[in-house]
N, C-alpha and C. Protein backbone atom coordinates (compact mmCIF):
# COMPACT_ATOMS: atom_id res chain seq x y z
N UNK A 1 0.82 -1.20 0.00
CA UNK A 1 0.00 0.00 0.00
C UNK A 1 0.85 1.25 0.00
N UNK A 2 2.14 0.87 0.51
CA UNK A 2 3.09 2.24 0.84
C UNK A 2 3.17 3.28 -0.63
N UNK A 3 2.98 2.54 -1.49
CA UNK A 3 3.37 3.22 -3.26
C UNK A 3 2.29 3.89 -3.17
N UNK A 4 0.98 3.93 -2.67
CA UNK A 4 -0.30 4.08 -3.25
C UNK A 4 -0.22 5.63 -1.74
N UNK A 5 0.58 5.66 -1.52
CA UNK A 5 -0.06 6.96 -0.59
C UNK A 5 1.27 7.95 -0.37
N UNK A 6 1.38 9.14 -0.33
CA UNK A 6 2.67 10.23 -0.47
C UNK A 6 2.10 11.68 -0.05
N UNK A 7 2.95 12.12 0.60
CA UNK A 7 2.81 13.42 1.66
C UNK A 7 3.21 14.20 0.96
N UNK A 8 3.31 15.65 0.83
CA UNK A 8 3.41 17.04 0.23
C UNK A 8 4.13 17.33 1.61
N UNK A 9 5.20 17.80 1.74
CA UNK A 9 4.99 18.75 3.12
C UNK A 9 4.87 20.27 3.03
N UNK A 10 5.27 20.78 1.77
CA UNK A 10 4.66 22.29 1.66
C UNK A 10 3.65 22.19 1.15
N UNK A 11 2.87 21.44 1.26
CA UNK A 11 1.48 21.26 1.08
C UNK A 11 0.55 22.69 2.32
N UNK A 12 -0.64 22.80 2.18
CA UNK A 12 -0.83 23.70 3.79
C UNK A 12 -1.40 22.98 3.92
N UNK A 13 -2.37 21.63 3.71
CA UNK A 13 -2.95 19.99 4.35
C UNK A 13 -1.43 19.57 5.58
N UNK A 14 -1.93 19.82 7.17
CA UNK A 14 -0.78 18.94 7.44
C UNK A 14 -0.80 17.33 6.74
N UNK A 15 0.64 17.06 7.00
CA UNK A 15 0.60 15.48 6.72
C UNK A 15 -0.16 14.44 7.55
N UNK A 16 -0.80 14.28 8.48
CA UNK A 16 -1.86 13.55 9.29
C UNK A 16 -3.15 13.39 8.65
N UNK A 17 -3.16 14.63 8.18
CA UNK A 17 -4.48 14.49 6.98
C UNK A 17 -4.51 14.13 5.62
N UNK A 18 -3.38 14.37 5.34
CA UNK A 18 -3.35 13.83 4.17
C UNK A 18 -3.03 11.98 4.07
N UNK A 19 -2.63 11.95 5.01
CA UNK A 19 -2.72 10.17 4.85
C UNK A 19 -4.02 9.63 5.10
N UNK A 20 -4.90 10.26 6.34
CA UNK A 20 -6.00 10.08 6.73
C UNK A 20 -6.89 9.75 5.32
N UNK A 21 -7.05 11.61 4.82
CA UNK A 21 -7.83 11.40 3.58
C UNK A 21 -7.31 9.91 2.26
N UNK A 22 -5.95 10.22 2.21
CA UNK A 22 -6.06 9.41 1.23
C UNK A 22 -6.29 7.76 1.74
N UNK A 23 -5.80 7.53 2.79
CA UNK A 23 -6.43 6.10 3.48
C UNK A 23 -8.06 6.24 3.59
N UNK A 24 -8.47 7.02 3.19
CA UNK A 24 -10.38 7.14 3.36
C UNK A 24 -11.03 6.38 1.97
N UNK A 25 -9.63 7.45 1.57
CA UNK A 25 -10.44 7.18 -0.38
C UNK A 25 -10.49 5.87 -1.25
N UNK A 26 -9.02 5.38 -0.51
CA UNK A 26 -8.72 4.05 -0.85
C UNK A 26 -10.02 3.31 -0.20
N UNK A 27 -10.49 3.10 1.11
CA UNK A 27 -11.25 2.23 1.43
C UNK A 27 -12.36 2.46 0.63
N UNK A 28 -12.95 4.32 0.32
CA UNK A 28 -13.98 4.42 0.02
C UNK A 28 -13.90 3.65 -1.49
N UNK A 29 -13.07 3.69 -2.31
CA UNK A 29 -12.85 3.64 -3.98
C UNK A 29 -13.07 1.39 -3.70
N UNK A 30 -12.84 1.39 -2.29
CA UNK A 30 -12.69 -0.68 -2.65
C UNK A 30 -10.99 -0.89 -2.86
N UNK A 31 -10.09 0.21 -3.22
CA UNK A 31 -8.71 -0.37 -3.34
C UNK A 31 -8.14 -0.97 -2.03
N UNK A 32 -8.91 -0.28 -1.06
CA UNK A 32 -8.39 -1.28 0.62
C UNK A 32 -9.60 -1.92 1.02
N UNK A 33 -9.84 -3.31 0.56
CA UNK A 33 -11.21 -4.13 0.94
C UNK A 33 -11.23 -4.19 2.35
N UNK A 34 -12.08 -4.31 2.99
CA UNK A 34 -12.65 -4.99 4.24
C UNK A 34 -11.35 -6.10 5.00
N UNK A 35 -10.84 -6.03 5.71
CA UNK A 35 -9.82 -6.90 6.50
C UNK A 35 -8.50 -6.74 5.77
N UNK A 36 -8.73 -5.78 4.88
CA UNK A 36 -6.95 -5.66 3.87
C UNK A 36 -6.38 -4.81 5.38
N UNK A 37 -4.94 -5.31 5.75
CA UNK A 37 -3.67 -5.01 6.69
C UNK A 37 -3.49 -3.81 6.12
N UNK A 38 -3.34 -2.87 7.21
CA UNK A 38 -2.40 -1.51 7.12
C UNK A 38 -0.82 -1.87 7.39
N UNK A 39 0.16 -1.20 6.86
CA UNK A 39 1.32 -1.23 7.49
C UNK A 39 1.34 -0.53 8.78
N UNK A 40 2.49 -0.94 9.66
CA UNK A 40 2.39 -0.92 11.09
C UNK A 40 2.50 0.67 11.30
N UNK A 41 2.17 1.85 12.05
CA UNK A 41 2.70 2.96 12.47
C UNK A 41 4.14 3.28 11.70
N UNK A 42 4.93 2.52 12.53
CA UNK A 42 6.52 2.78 12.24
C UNK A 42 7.07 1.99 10.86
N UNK A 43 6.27 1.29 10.15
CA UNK A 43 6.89 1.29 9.36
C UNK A 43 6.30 2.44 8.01
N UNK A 44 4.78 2.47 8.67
CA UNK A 44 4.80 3.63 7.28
C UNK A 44 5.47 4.75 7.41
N UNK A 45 5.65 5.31 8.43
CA UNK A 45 6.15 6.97 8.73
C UNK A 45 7.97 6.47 8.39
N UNK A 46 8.53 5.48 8.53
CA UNK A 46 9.55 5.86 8.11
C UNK A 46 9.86 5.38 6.52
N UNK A 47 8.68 4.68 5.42
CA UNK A 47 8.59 5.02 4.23
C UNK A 47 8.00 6.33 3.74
N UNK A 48 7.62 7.29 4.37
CA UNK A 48 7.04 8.63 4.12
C UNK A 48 8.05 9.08 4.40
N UNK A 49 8.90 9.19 5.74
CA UNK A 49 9.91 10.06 6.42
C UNK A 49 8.93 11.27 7.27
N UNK A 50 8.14 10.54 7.59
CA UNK A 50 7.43 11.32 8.94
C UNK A 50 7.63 10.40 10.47
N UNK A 51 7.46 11.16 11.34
CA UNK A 51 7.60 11.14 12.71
C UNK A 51 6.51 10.05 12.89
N UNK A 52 6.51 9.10 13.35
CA UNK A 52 5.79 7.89 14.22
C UNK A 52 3.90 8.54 14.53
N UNK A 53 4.28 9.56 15.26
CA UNK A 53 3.06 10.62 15.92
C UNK A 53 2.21 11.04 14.92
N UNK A 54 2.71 11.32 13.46
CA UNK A 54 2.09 11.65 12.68
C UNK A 54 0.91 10.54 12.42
N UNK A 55 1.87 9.53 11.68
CA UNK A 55 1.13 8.20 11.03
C UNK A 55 -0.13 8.13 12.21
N UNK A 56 0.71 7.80 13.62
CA UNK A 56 -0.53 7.48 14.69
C UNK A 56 -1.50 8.56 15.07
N UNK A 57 -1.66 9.56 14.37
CA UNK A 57 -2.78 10.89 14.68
C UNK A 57 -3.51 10.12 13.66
N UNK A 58 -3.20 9.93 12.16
CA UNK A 58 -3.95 9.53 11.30
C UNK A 58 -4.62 8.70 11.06
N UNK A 59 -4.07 6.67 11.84
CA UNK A 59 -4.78 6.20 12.10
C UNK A 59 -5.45 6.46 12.94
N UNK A 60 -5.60 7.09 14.24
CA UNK A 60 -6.37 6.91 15.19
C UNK A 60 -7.62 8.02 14.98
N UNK A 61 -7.43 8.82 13.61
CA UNK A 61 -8.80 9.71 13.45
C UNK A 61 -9.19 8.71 12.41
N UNK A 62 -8.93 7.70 12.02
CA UNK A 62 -9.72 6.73 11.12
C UNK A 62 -10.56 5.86 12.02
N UNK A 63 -9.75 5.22 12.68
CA UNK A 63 -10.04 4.28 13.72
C UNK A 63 -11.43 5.20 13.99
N UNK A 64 -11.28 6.40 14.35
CA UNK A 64 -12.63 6.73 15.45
C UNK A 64 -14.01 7.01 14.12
N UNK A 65 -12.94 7.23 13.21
CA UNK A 65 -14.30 7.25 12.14
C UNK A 65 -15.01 6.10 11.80
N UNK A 66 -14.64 5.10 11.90
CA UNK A 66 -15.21 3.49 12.11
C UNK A 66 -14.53 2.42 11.04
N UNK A 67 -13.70 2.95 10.15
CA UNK A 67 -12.67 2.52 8.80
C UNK A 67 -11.55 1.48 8.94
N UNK A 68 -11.01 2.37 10.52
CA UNK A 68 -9.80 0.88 10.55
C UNK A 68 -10.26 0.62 11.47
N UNK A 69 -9.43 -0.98 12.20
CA UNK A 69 -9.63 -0.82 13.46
C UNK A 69 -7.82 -1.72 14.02
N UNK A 70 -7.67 -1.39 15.05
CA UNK A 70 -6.25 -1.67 15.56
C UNK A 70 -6.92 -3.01 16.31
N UNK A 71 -5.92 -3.98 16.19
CA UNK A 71 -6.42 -5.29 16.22
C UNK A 71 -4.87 -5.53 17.31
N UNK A 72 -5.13 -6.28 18.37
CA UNK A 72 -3.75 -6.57 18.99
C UNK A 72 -2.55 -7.58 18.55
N UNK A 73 -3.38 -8.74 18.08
CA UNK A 73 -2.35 -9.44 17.40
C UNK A 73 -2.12 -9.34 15.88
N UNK A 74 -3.09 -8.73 15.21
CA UNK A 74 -2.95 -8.88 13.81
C UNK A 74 -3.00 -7.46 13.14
N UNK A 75 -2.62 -6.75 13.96
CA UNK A 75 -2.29 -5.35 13.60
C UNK A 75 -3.49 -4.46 13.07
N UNK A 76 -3.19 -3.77 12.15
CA UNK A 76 -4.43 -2.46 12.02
C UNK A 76 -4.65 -2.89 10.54
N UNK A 77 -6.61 -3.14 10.54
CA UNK A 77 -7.23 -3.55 9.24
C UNK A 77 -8.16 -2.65 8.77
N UNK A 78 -8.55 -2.59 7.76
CA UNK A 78 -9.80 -1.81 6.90
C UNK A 78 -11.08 -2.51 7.34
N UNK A 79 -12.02 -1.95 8.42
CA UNK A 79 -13.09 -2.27 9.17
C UNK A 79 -14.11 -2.64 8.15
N UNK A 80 -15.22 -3.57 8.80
CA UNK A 80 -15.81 -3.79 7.99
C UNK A 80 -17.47 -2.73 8.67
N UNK A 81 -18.70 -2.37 7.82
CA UNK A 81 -19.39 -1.77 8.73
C UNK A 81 -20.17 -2.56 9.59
N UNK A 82 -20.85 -1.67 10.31
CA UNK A 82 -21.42 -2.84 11.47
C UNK A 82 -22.76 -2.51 11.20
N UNK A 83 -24.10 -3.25 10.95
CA UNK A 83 -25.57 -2.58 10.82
C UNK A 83 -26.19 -2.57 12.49
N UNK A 84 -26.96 -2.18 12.42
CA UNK A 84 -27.73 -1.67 13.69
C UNK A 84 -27.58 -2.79 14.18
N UNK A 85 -27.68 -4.35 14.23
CA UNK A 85 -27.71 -5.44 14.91
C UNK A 85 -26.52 -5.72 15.18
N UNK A 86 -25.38 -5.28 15.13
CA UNK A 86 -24.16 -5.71 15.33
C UNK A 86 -23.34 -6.85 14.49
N UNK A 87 -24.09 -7.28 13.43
CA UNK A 87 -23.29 -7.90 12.40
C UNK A 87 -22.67 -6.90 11.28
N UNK A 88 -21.71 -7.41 11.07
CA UNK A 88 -20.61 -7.16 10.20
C UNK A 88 -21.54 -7.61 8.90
N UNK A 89 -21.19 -6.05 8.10
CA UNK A 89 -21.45 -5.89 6.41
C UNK A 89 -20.63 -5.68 5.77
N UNK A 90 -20.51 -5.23 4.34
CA UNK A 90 -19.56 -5.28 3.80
C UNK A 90 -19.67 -3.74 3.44
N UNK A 91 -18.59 -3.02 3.49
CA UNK A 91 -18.35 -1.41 3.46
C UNK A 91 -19.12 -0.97 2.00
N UNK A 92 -19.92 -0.25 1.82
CA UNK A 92 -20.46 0.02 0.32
C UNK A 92 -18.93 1.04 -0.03
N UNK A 93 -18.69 0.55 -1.90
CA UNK A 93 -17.65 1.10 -2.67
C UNK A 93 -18.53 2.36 -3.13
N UNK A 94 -17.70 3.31 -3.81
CA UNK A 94 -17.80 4.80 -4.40
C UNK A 94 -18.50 4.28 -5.80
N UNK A 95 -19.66 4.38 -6.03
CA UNK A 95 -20.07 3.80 -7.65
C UNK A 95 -19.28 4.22 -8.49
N UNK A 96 -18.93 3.51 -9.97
CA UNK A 96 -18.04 3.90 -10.79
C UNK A 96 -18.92 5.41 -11.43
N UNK A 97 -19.97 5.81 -11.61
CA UNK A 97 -20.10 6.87 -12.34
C UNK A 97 -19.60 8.29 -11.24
N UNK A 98 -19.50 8.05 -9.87
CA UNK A 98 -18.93 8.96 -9.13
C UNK A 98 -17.67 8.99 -9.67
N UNK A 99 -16.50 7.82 -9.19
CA UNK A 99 -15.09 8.06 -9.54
C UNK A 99 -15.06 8.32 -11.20
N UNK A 100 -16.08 8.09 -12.16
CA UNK A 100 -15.79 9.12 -13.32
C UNK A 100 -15.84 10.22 -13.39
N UNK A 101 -16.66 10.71 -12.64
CA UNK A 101 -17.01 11.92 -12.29
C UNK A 101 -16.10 13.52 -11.67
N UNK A 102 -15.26 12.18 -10.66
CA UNK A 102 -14.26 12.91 -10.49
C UNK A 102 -12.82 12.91 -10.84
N UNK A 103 -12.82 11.75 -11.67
CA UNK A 103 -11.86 11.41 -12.97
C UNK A 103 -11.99 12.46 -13.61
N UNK A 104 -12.97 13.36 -14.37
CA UNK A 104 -13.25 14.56 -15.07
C UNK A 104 -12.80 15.57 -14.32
N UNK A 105 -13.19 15.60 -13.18
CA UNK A 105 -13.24 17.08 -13.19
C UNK A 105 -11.48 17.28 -12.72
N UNK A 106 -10.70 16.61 -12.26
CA UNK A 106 -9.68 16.38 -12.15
C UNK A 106 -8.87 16.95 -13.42
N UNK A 107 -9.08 16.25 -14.32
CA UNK A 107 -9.05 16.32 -15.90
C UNK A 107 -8.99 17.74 -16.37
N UNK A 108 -10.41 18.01 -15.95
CA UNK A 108 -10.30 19.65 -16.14
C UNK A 108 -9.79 20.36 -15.16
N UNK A 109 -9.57 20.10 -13.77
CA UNK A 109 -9.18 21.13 -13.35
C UNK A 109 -7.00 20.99 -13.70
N UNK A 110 -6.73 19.69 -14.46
CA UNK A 110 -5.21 20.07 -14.84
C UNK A 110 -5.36 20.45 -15.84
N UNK A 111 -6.07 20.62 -16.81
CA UNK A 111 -6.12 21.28 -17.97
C UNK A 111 -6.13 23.07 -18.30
N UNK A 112 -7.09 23.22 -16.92
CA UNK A 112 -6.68 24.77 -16.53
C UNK A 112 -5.94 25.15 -15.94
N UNK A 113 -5.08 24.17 -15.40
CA UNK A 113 -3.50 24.44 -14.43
C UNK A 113 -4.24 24.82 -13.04
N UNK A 114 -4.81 24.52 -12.14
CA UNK A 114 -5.41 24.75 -11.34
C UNK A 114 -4.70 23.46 -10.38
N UNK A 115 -3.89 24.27 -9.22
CA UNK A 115 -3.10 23.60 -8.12
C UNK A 115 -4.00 22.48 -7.54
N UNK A 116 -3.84 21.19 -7.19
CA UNK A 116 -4.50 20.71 -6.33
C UNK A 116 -5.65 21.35 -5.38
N UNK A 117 -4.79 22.23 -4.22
CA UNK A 117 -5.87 23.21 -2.96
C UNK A 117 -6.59 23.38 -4.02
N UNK A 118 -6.35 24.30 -4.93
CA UNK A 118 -7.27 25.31 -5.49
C UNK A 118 -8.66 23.97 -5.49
N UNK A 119 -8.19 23.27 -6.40
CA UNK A 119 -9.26 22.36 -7.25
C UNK A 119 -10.12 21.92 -5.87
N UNK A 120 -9.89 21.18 -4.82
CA UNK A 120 -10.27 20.90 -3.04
C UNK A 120 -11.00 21.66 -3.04
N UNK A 121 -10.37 23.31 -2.72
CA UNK A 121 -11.01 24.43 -1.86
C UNK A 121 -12.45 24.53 -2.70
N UNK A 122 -12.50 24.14 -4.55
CA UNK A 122 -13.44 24.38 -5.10
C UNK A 122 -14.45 23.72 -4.71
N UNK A 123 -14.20 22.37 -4.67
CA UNK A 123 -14.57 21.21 -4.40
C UNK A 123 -15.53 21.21 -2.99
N UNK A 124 -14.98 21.54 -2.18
CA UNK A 124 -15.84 21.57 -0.48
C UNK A 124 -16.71 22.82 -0.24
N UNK A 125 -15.99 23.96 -1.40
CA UNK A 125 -17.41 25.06 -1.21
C UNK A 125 -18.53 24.87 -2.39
N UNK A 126 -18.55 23.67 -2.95
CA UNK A 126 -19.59 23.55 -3.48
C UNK A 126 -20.52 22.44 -2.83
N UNK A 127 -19.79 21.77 -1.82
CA UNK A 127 -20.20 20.66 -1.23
C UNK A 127 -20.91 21.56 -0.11
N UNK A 128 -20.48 22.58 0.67
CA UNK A 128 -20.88 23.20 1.73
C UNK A 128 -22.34 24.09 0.98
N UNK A 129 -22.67 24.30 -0.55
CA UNK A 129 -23.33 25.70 -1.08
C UNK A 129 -24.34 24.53 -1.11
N UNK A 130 -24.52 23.16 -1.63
CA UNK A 130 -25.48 22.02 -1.47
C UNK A 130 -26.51 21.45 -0.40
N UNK A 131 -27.08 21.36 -0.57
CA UNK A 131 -28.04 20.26 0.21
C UNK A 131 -27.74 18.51 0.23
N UNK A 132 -28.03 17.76 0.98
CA UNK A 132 -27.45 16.62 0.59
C UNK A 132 -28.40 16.07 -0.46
N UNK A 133 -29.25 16.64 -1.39
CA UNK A 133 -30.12 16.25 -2.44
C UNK A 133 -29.54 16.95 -3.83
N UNK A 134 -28.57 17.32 -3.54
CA UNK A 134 -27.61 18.02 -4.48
C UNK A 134 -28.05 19.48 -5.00
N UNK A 135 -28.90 20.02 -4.41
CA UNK A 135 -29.77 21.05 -4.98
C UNK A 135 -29.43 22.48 -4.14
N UNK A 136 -28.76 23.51 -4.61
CA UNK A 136 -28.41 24.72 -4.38
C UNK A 136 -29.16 24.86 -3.42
């Protein structure tokens, strides 16, 4: 998984979040299934070249989001969800016409040279100008 995730540090995202998010997206996209192994704390932060504290801020705001969970003998996995009865489901994936969706706009926003933030910052104030019915 270590290839599949990389820090900015003049980024203005600290690095805690940015692993967070991109460990979100992966679970959300299905690339980290249900019981797929995280690498340990210390070994991801010293394939990033971040501090131990970092990695462990990031899992542990996943962990509380319900995504991973730290397991004692078998280390830290991609949770599965739990329904109101307490059985274990299987995490719903991002439908493919979403990740086309944002396959595009990606697309366009490098086509207009538009920095990463920029393209984000666009991104969450249109999410914040919405209703969750998608409607202004």
């Amino acid at each position: 998984m270590d290839p599949l995730l990389s820090v900015d540090l003049t980024a203005a995202t600290p690095p805690y979040e940015q692993i967070r998010s991109q460990i979100s997206a992966l679970i959300a996209t299905g690339a980290l299934a249900p019981g797929s192994r995280l690498p340990t704390v210390r070994s991801l932060a010293a394939d990033l070249g971040l501090a131990t504290g970092t990695v462990a801020r990031a899992y542990k705001e996943l962990e509380a989001a319900g995504q991973i969970q730290s397991r004692r003998r078998s280390g830290t996995v991609v949770a599965h969800s739990i329904d109101g009865g307490g059985e274990q489901v299987p995490r719903a994936t991002v439908p493919l016409q979403v990740t086309g969706a944002v396959d595009l706009l990606i697309s366009a926003g490098r086509e207009a040279h538009l920095s990463d933030e920029l393209l984000l910052d666009l991104l969450r104030s249109q999410l914040r100008r919405t209703d969750s019915s998608g409607k202004p």
